[in-house]
PDB file of N, CA and C in Angstrom:
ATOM      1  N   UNK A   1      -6.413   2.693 -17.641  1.00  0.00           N
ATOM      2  CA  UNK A   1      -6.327   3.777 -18.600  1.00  0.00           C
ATOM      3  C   UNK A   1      -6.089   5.082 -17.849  1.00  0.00           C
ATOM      4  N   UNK A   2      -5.526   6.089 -18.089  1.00  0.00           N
ATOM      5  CA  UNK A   2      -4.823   7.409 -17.846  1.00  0.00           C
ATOM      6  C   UNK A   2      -5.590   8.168 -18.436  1.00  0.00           C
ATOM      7  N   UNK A   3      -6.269   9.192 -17.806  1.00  0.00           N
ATOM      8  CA  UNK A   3      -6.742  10.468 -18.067  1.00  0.00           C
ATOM      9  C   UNK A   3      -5.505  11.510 -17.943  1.00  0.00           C
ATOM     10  N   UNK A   4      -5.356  12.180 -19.340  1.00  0.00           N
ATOM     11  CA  UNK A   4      -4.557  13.179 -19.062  1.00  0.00           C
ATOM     12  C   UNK A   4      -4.949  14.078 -17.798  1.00  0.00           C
ATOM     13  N   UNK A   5      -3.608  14.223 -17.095  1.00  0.00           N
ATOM     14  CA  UNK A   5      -3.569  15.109 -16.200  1.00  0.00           C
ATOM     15  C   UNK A   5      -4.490  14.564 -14.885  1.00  0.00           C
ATOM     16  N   UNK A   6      -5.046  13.399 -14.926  1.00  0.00           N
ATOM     17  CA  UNK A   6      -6.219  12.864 -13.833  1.00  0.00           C
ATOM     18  C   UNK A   6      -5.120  11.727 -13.359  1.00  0.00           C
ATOM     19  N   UNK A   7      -3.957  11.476 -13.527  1.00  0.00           N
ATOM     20  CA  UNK A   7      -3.571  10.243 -12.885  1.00  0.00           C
ATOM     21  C   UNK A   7      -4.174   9.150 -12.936  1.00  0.00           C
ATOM     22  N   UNK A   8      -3.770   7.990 -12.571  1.00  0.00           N
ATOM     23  CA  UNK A   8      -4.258   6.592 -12.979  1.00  0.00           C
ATOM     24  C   UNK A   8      -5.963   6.339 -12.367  1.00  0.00           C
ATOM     25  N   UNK A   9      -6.460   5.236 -12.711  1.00  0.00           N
ATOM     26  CA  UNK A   9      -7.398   5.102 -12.525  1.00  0.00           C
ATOM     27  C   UNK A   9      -7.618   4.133 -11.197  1.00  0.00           C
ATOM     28  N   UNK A  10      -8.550   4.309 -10.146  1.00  0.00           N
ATOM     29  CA  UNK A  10      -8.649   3.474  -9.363  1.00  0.00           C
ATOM     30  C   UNK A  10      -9.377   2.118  -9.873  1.00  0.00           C
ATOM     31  N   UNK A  11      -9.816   1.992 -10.582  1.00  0.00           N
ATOM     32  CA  UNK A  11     -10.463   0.692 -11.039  1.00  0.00           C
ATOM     33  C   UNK A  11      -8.702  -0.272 -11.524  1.00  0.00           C
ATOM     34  N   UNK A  12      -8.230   1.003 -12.460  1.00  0.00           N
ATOM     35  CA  UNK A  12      -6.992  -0.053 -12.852  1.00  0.00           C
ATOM     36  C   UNK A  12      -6.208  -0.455 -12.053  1.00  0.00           C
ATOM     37  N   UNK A  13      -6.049   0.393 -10.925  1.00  0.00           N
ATOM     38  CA  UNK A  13      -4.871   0.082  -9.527  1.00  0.00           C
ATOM     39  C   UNK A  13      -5.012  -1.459  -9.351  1.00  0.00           C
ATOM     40  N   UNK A  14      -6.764  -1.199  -8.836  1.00  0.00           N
ATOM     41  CA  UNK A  14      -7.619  -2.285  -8.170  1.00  0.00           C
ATOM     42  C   UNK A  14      -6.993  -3.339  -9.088  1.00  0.00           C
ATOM     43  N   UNK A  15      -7.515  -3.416 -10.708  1.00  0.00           N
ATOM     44  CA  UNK A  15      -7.341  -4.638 -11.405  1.00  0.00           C
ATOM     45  C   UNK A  15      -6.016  -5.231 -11.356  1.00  0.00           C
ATOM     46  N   UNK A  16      -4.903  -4.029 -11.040  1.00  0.00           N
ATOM     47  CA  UNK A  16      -3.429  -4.542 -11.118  1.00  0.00           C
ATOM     48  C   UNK A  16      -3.179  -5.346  -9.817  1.00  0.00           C
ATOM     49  N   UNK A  17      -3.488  -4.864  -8.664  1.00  0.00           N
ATOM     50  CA  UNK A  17      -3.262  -5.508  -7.019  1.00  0.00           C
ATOM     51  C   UNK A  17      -3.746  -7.095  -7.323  1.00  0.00           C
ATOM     52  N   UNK A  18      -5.076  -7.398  -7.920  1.00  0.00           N
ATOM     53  CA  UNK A  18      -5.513  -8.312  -8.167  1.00  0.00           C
ATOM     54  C   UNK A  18      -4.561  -9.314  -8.658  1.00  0.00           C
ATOM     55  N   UNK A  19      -4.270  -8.896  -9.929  1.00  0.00           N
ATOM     56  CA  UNK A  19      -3.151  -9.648 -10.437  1.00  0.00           C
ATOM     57  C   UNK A  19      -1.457  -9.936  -9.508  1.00  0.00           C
ATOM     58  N   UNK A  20      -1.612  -9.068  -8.618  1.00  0.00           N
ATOM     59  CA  UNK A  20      -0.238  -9.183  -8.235  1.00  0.00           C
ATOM     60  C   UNK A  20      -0.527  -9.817  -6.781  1.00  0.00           C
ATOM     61  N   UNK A  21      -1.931 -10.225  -5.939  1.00  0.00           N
ATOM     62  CA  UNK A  21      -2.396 -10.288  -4.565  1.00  0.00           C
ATOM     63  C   UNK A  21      -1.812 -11.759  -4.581  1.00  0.00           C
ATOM     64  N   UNK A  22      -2.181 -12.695  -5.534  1.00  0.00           N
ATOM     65  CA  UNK A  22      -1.846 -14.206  -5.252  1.00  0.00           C
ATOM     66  C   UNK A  22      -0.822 -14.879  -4.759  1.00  0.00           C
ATOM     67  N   UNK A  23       0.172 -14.022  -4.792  1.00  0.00           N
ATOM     68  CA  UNK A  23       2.265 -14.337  -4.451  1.00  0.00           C
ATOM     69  C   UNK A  23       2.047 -13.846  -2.919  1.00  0.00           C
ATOM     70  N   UNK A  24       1.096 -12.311  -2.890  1.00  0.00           N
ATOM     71  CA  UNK A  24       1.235 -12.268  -1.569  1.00  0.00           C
ATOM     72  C   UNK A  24       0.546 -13.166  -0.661  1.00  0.00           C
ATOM     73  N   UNK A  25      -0.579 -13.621  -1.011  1.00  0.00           N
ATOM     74  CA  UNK A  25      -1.602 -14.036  -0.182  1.00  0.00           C
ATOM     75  C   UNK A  25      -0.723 -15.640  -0.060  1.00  0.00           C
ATOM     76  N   UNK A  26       0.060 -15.982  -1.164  1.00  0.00           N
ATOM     77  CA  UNK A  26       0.725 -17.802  -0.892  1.00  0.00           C
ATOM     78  C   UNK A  26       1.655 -17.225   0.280  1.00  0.00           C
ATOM     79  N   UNK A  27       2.459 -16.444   0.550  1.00  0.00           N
ATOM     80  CA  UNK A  27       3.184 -15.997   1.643  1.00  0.00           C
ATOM     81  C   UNK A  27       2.771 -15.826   2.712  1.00  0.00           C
ATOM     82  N   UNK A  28       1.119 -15.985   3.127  1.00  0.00           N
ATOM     83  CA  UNK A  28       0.474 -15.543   4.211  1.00  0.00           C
ATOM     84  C   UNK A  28       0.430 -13.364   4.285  1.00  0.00           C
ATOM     85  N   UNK A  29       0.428 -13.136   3.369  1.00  0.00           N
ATOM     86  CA  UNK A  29       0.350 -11.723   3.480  1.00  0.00           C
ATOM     87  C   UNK A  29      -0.955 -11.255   2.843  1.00  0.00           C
ATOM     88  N   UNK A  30      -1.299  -9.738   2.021  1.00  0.00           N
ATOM     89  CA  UNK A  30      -2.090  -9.531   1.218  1.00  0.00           C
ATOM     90  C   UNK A  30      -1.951  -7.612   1.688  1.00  0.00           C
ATOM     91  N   UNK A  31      -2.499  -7.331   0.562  1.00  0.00           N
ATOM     92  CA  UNK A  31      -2.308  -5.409   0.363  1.00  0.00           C
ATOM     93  C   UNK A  31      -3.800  -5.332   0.072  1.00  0.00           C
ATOM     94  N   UNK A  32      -3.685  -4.059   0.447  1.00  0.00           N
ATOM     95  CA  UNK A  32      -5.414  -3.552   0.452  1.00  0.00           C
ATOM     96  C   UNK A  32      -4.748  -1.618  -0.277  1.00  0.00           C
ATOM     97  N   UNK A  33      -6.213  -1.847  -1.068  1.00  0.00           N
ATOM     98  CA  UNK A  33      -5.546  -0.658  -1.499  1.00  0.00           C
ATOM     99  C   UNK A  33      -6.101   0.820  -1.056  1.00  0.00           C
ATOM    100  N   UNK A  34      -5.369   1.723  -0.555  1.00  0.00           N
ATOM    101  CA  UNK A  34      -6.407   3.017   0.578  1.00  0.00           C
ATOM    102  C   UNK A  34      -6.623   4.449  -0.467  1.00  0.00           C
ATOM    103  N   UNK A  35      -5.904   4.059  -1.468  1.00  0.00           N
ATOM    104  CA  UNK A  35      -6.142   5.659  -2.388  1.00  0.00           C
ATOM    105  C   UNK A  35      -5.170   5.581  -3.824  1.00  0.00           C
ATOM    106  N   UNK A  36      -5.882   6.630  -4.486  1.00  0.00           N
ATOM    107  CA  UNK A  36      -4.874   6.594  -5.771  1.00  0.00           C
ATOM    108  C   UNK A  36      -4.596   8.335  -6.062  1.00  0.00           C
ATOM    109  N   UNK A  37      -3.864   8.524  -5.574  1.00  0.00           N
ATOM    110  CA  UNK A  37      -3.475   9.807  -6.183  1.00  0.00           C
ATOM    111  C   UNK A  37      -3.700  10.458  -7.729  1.00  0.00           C
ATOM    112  N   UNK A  38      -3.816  11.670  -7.758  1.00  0.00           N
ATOM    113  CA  UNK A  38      -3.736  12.229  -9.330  1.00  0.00           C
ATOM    114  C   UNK A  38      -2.320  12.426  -9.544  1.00  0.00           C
ATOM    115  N   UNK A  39      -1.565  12.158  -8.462  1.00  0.00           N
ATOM    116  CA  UNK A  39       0.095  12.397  -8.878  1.00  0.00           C
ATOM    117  C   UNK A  39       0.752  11.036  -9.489  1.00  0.00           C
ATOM    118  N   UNK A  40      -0.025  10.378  -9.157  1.00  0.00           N
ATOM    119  CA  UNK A  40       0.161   8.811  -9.530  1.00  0.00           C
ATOM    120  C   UNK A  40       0.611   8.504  -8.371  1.00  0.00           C
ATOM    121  N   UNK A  41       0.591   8.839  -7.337  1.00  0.00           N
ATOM    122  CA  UNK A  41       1.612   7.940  -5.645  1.00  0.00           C
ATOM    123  C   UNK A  41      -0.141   7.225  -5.535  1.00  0.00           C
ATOM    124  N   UNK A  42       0.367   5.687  -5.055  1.00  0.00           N
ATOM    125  CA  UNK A  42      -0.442   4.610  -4.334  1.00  0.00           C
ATOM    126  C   UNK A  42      -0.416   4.654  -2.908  1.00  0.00           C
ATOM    127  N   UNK A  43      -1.450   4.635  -2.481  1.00  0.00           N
ATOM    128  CA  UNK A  43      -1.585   4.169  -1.205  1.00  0.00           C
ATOM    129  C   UNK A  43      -1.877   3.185  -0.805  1.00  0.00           C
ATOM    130  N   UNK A  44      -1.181   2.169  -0.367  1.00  0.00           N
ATOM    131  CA  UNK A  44      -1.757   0.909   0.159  1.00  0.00           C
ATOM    132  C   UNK A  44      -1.167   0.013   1.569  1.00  0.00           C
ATOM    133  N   UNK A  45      -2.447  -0.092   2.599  1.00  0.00           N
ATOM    134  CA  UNK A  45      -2.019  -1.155   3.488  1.00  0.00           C
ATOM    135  C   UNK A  45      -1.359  -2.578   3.691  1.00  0.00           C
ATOM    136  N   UNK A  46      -0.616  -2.527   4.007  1.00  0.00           N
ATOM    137  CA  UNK A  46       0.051  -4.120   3.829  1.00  0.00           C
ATOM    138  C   UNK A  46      -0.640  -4.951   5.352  1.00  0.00           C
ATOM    139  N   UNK A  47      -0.924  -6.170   4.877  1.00  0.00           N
ATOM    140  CA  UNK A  47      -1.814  -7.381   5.676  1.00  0.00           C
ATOM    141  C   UNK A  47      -1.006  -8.164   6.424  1.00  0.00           C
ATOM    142  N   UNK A  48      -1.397  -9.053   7.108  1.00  0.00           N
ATOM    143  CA  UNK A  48      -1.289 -10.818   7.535  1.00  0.00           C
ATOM    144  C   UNK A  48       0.456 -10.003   7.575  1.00  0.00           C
ATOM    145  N   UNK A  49       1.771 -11.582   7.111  1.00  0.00           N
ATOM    146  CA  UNK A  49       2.853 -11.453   7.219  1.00  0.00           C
ATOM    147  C   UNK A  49       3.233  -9.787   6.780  1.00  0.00           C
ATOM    148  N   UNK A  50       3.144  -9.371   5.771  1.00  0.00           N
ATOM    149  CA  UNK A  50       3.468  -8.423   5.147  1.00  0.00           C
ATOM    150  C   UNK A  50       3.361  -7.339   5.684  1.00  0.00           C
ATOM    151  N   UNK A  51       2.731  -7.264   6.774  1.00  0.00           N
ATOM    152  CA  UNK A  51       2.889  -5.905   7.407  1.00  0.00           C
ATOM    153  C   UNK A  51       4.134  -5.797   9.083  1.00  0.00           C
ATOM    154  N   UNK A  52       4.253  -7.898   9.192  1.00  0.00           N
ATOM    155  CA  UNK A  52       5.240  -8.072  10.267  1.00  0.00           C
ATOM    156  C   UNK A  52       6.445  -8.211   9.470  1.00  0.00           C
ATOM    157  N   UNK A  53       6.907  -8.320   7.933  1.00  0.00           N
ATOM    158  CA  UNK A  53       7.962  -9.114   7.863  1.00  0.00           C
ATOM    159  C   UNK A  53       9.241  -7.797   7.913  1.00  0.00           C
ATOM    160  N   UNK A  54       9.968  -7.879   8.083  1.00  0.00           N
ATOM    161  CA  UNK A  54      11.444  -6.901   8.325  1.00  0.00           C
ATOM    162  C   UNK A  54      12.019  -6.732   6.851  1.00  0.00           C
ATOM    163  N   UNK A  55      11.516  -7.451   6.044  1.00  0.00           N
ATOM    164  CA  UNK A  55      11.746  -7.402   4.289  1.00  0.00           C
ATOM    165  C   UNK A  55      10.567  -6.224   3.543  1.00  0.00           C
ATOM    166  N   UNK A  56       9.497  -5.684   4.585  1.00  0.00           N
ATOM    167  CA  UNK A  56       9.140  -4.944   3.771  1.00  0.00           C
ATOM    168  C   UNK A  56       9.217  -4.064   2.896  1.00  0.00           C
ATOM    169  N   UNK A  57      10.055  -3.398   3.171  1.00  0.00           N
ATOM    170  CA  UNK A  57      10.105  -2.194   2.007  1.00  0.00           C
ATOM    171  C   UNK A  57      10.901  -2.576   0.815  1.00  0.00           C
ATOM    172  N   UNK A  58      11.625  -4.265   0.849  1.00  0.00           N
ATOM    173  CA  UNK A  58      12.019  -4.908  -0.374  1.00  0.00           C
ATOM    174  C   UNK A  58      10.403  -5.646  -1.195  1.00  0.00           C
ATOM    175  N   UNK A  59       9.586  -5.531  -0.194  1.00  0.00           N
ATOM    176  CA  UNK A  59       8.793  -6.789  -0.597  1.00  0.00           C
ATOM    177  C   UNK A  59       7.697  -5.326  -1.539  1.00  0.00           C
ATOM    178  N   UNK A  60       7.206  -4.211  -0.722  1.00  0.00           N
ATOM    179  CA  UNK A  60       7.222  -3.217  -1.054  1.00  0.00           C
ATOM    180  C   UNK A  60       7.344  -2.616  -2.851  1.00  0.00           C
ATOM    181  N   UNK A  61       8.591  -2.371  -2.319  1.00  0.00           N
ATOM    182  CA  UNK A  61       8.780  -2.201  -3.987  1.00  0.00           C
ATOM    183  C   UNK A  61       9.164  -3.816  -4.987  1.00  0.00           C
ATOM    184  N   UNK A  62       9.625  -4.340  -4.942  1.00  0.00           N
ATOM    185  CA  UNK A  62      10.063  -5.526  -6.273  1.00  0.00           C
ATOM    186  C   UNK A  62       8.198  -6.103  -6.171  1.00  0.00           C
ATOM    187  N   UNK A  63       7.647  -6.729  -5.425  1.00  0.00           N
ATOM    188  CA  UNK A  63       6.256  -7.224  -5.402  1.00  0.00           C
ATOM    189  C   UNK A  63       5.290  -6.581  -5.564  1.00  0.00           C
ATOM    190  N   UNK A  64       5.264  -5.358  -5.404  1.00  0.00           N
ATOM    191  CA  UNK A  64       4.228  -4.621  -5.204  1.00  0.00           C
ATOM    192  C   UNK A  64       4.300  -3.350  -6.549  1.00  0.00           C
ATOM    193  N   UNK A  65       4.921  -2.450  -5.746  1.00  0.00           N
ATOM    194  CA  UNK A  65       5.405  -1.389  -7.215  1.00  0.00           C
ATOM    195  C   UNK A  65       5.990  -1.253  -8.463  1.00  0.00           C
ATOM    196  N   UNK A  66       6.874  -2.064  -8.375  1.00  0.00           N
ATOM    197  CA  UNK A  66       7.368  -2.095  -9.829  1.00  0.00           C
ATOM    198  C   UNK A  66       6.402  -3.194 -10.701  1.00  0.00           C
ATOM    199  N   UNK A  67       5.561  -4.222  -9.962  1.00  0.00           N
ATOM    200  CA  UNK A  67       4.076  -4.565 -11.294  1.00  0.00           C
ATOM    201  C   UNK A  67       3.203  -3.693 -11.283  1.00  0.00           C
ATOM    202  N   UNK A  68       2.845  -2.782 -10.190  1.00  0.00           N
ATOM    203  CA  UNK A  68       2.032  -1.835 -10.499  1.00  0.00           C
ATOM    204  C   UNK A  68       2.425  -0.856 -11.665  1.00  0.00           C
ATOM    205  N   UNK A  69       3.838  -0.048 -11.131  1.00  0.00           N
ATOM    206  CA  UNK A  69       4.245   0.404 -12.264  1.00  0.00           C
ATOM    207  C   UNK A  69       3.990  -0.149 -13.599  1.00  0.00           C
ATOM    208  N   UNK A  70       4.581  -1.339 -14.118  1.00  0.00           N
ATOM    209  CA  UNK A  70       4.143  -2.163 -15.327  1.00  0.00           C
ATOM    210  C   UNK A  70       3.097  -2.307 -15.748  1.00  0.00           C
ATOM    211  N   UNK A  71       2.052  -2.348 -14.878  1.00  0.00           N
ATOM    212  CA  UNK A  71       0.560  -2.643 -15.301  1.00  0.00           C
ATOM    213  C   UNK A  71      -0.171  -1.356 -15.940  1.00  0.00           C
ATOM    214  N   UNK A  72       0.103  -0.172 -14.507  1.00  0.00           N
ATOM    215  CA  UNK A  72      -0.630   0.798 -14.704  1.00  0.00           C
ATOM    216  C   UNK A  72       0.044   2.108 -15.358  1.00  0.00           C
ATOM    217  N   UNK A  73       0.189   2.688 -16.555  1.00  0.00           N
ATOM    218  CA  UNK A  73       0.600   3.496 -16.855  1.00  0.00           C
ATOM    219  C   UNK A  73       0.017   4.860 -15.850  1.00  0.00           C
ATOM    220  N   UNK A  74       1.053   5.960 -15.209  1.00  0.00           N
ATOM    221  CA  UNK A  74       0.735   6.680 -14.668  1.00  0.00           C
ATOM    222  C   UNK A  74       0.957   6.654 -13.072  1.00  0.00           C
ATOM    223  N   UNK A  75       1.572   5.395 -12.780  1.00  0.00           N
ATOM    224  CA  UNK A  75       1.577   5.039 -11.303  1.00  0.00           C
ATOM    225  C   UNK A  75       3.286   5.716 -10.941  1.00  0.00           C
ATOM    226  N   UNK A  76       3.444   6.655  -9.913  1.00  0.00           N
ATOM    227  CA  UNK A  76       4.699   6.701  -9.661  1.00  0.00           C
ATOM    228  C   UNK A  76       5.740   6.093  -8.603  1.00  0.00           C
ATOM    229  N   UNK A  77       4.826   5.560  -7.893  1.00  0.00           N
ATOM    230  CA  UNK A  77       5.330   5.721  -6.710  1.00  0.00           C
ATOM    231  C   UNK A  77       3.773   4.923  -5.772  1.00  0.00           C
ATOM    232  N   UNK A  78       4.807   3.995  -5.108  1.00  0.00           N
ATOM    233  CA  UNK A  78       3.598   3.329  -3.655  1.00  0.00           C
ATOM    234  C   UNK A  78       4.421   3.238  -2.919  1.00  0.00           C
ATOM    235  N   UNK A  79       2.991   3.715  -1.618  1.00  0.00           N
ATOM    236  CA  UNK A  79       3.508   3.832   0.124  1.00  0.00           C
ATOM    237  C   UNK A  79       2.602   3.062   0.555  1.00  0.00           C
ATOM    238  N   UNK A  80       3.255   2.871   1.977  1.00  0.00           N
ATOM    239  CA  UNK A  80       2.364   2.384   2.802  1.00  0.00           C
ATOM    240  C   UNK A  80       1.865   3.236   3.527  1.00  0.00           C
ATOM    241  N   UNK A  81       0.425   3.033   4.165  1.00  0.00           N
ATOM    242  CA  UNK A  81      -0.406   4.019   5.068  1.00  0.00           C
ATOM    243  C   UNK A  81      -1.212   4.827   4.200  1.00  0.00           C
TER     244      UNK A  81
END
């Protein structure tokens, strides 16, 4: 849920990664999540494969951000670090 003007919620980030961790973790990877902005930008560490593979910043956004986006109203944008 979205608080006007408060950006997304860290509980919802959390609940969305959850839903989206299982594809990474069958790949040998997994994301950890380091912050949630009031601008809506994500912060999150990438794990295991996912932080060696040379596909990241595809794996990045299609796996990672655009279900966040979907899940969490208010999310604009995820980085790594």
């Amino acid at each position: 849920m979205e608080i006007q003007g408060r950006g997304p919620s860290r509980a919802d980030v959390e609940s969305a990664i959850d839903r989206i961790r299982p594809g990474l973790v069958a790949d040998g990877g997994n994301v950890e999540l380091l912050d949630v902005g009031a601008d809506g930008v994500v912060r999150v560490a990438l794990q295991g494969e996912c932080a060696r593979c040379p596909a990241q910043p595809a794996t990045l956004r299609i796996a990672i951000e655009e279900p966040l986006r979907r899940f969490v109203p208010g999310v604009t944008t995820v980085v790594v670090g």
